[in-house]
C-alpha atoms as a PDB file:
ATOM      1  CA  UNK A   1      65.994 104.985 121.279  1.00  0.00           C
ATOM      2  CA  UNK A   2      65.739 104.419 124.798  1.00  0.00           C
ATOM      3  CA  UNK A   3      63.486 101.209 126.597  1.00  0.00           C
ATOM      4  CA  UNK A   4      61.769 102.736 128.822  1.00  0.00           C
ATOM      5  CA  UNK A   5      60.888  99.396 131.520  1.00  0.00           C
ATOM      6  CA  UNK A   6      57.653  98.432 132.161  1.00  0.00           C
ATOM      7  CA  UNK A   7      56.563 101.649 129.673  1.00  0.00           C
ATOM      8  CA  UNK A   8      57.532 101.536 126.254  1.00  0.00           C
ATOM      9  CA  UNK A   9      60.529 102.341 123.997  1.00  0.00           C
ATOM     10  CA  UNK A  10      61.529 106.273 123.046  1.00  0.00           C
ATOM     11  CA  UNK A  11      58.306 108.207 122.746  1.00  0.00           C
ATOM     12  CA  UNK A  12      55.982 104.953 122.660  1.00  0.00           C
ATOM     13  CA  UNK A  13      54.274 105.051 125.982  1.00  0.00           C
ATOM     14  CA  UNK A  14      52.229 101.582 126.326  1.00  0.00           C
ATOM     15  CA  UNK A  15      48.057 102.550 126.037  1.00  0.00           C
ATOM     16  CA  UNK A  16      48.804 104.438 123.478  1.00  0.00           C
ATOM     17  CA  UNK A  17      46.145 104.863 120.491  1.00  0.00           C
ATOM     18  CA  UNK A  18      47.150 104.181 116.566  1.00  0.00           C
ATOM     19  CA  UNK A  19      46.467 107.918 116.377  1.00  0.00           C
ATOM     20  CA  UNK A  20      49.071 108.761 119.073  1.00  0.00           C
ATOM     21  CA  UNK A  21      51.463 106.869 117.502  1.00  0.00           C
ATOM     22  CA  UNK A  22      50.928 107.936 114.241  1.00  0.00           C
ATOM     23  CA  UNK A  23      50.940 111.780 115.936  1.00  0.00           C
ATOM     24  CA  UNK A  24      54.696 111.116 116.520  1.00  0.00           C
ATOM     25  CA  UNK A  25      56.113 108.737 113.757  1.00  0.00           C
ATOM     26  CA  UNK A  26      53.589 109.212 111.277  1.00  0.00           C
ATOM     27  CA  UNK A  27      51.773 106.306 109.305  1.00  0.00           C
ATOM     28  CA  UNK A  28      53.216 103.425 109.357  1.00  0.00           C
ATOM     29  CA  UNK A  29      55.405 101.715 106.466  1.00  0.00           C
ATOM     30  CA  UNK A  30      53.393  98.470 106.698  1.00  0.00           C
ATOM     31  CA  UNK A  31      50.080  97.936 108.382  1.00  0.00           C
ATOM     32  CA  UNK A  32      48.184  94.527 108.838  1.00  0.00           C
ATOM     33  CA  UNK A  33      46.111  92.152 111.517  1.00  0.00           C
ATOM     34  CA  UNK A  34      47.514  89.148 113.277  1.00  0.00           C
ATOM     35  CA  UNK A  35      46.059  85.911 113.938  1.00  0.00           C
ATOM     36  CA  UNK A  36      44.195  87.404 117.186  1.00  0.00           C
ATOM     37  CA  UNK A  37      42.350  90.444 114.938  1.00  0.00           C
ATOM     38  CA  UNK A  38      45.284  93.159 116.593  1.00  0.00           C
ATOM     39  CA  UNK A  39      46.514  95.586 114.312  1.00  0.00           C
ATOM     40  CA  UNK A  40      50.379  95.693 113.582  1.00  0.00           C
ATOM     41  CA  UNK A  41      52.309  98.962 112.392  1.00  0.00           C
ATOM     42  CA  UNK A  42      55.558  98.412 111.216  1.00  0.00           C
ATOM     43  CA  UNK A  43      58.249 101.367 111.169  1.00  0.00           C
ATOM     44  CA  UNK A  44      61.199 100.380 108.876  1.00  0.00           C
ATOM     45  CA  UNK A  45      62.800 103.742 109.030  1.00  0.00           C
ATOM     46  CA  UNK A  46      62.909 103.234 113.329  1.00  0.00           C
ATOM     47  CA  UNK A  47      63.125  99.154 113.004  1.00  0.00           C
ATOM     48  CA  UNK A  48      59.826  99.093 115.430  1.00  0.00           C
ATOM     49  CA  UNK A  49      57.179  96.847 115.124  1.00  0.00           C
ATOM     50  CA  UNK A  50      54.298  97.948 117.222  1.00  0.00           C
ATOM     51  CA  UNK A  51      51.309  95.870 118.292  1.00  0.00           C
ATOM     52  CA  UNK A  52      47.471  97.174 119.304  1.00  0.00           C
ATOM     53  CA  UNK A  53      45.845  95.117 120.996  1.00  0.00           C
ATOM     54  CA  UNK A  54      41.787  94.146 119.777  1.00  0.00           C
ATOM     55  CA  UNK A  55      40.727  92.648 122.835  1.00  0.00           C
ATOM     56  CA  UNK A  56      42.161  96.285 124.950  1.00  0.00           C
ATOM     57  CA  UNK A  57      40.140  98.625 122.535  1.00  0.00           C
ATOM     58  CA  UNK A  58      43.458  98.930 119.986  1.00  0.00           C
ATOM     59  CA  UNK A  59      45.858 100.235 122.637  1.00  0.00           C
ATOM     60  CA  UNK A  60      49.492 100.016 122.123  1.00  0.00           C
ATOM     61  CA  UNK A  61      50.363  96.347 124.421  1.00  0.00           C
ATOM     62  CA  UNK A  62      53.633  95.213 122.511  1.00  0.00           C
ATOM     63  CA  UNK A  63      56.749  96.538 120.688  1.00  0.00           C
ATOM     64  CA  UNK A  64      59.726  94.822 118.962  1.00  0.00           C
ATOM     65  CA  UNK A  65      62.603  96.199 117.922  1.00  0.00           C
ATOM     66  CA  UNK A  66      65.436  95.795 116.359  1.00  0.00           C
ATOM     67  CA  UNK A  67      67.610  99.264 115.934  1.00  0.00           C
ATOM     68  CA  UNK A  68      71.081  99.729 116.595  1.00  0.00           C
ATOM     69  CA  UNK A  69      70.425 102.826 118.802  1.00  0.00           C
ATOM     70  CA  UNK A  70      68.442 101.087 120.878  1.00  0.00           C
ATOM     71  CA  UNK A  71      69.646 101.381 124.661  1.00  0.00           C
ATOM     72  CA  UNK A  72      69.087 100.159 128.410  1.00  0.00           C
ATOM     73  CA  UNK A  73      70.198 102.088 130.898  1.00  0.00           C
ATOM     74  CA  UNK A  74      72.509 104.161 129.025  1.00  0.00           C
ATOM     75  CA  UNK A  75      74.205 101.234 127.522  1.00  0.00           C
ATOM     76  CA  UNK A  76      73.386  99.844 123.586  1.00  0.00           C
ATOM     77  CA  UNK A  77      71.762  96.351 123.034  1.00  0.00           C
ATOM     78  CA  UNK A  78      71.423  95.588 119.350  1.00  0.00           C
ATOM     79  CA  UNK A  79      74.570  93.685 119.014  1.00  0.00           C
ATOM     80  CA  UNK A  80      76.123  92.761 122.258  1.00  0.00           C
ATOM     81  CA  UNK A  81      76.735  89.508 123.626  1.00  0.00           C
ATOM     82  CA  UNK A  82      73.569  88.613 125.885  1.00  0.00           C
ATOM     83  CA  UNK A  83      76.044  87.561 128.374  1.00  0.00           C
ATOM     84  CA  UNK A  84      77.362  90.914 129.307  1.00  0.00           C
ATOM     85  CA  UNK A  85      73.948  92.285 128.831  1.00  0.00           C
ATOM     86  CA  UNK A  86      73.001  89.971 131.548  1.00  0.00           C
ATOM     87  CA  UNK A  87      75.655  90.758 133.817  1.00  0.00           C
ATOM     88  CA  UNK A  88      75.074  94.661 133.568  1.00  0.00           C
ATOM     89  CA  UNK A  89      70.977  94.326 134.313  1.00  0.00           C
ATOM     90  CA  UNK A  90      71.775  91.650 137.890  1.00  0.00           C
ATOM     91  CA  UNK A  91      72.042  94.644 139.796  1.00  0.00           C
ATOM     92  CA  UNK A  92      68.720  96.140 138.228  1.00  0.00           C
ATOM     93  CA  UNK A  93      65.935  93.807 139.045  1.00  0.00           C
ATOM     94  CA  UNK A  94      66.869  91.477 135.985  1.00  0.00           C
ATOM     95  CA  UNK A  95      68.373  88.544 137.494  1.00  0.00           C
ATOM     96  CA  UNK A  96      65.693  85.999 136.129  1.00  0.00           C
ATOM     97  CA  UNK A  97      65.737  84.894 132.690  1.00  0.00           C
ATOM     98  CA  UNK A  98      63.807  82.084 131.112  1.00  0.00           C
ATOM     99  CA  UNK A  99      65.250  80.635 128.000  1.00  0.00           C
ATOM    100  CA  UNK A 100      63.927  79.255 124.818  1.00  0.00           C
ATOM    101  CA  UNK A 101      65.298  77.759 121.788  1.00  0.00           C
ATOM    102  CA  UNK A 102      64.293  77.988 117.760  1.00  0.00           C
ATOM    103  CA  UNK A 103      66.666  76.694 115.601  1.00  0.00           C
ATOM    104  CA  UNK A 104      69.647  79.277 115.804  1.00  0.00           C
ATOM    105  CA  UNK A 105      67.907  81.710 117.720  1.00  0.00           C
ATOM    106  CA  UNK A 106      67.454  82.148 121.337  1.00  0.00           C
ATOM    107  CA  UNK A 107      64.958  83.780 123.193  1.00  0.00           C
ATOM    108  CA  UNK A 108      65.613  85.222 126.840  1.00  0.00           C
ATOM    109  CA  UNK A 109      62.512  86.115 128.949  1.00  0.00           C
ATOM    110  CA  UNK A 110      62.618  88.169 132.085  1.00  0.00           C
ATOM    111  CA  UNK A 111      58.970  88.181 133.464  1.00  0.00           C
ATOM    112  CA  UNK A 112      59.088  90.773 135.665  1.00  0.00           C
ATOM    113  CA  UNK A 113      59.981  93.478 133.426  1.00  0.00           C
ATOM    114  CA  UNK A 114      57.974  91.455 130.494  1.00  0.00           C
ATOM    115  CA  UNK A 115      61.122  92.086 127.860  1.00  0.00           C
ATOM    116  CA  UNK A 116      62.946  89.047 125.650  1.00  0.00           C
ATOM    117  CA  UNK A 117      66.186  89.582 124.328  1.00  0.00           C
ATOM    118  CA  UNK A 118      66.419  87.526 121.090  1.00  0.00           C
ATOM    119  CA  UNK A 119      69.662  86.361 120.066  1.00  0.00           C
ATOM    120  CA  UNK A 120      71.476  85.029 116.881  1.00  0.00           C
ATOM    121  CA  UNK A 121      75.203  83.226 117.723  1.00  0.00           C
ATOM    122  CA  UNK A 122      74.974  84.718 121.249  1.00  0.00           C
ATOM    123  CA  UNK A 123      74.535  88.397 120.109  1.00  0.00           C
ATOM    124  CA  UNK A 124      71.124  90.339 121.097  1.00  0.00           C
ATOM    125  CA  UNK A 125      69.470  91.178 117.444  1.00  0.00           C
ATOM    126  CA  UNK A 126      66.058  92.041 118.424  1.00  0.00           C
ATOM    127  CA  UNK A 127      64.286  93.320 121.728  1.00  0.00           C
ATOM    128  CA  UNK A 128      60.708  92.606 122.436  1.00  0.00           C
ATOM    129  CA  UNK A 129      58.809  94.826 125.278  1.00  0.00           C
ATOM    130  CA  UNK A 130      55.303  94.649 126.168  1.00  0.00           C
ATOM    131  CA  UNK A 131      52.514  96.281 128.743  1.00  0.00           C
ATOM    132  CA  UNK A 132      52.559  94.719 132.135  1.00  0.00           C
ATOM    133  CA  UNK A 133      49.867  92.880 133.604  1.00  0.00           C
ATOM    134  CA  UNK A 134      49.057  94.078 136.972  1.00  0.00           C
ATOM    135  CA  UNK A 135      48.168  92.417 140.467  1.00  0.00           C
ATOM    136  CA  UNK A 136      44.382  92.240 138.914  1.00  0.00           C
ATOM    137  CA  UNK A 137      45.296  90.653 135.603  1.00  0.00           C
ATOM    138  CA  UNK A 138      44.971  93.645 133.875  1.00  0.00           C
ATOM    139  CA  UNK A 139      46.950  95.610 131.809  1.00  0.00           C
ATOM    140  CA  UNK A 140      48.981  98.480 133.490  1.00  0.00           C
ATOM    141  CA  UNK A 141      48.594 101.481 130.920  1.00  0.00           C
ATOM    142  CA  UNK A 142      51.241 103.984 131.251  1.00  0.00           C
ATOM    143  CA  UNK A 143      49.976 106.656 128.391  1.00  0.00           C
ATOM    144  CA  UNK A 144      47.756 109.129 129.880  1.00  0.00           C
ATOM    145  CA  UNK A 145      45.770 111.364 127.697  1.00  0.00           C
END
């Protein structure tokens, strides 16, 4: 499964309807409504969790994942040391990070790219993507009917 910046993960293209989705990877294995009224899909089989967003007319805005085939730029992430993920992205417009703590877990937030690495004893376990909010504070959709 490949991230896709500022677009999506694998096939997921951000805009994306609950029908598109479903088009590709079929219903989901869990389905429910957050706090804010969006609709979450969850995909064990993939390890996605995939967020539409009420307030953008149910498009796809946010995806978490946590499979071990997940790559950036050719190179896995599940797993790794967020150190040496770090180092690898400098050189691709990923220099910033903003970091949080929980308890054992760590967040690491790179605005521009709008993608935390979450990490367990310094090891990335889950990757969080979502739709980028253009120079008009709106959403930049990628999928194009």
């Amino acid at each position: 499964m490949k991230i896709n910046p500022k677009t999506g993960i694998d096939k997921l293209i951000f805009g994306m309807l609950q029908k598109d989705v479903e088009a590709l990877y079929g219903k989901p294995s869990k389905s429910f409504k957050d706090e804010d009224e969006n609709t979450v899909y969850q995909y064990n089989d993939q390890k996605l969790r995939l967020t539409f967003y009420k307030d953008e007319d149910f498009k796809l805005g946010y995806i978490v994942c946590s499979s071990q085939d997940l790559v950036l730029f050719d190179k896995k992430i599940i797993g790794r040391n967020v150190s040496d993920v770090q180092k690898e992205l400098n050189t691709k417009d990923y220099a910033t990070w903003e970091k949080e703590e929980f308890d054992t877990l760590e967040n690491y937030f790179n605005e521009s790219n709008w993608m935390i690495f979450q990490t367990e004893f310094n090891d990335v376990v889950k990757v969080e993507v979502g739709a980028i909010i253009n120079n008009k504070d709106e959403f930049d959709w990628k999928f194009k009917k």
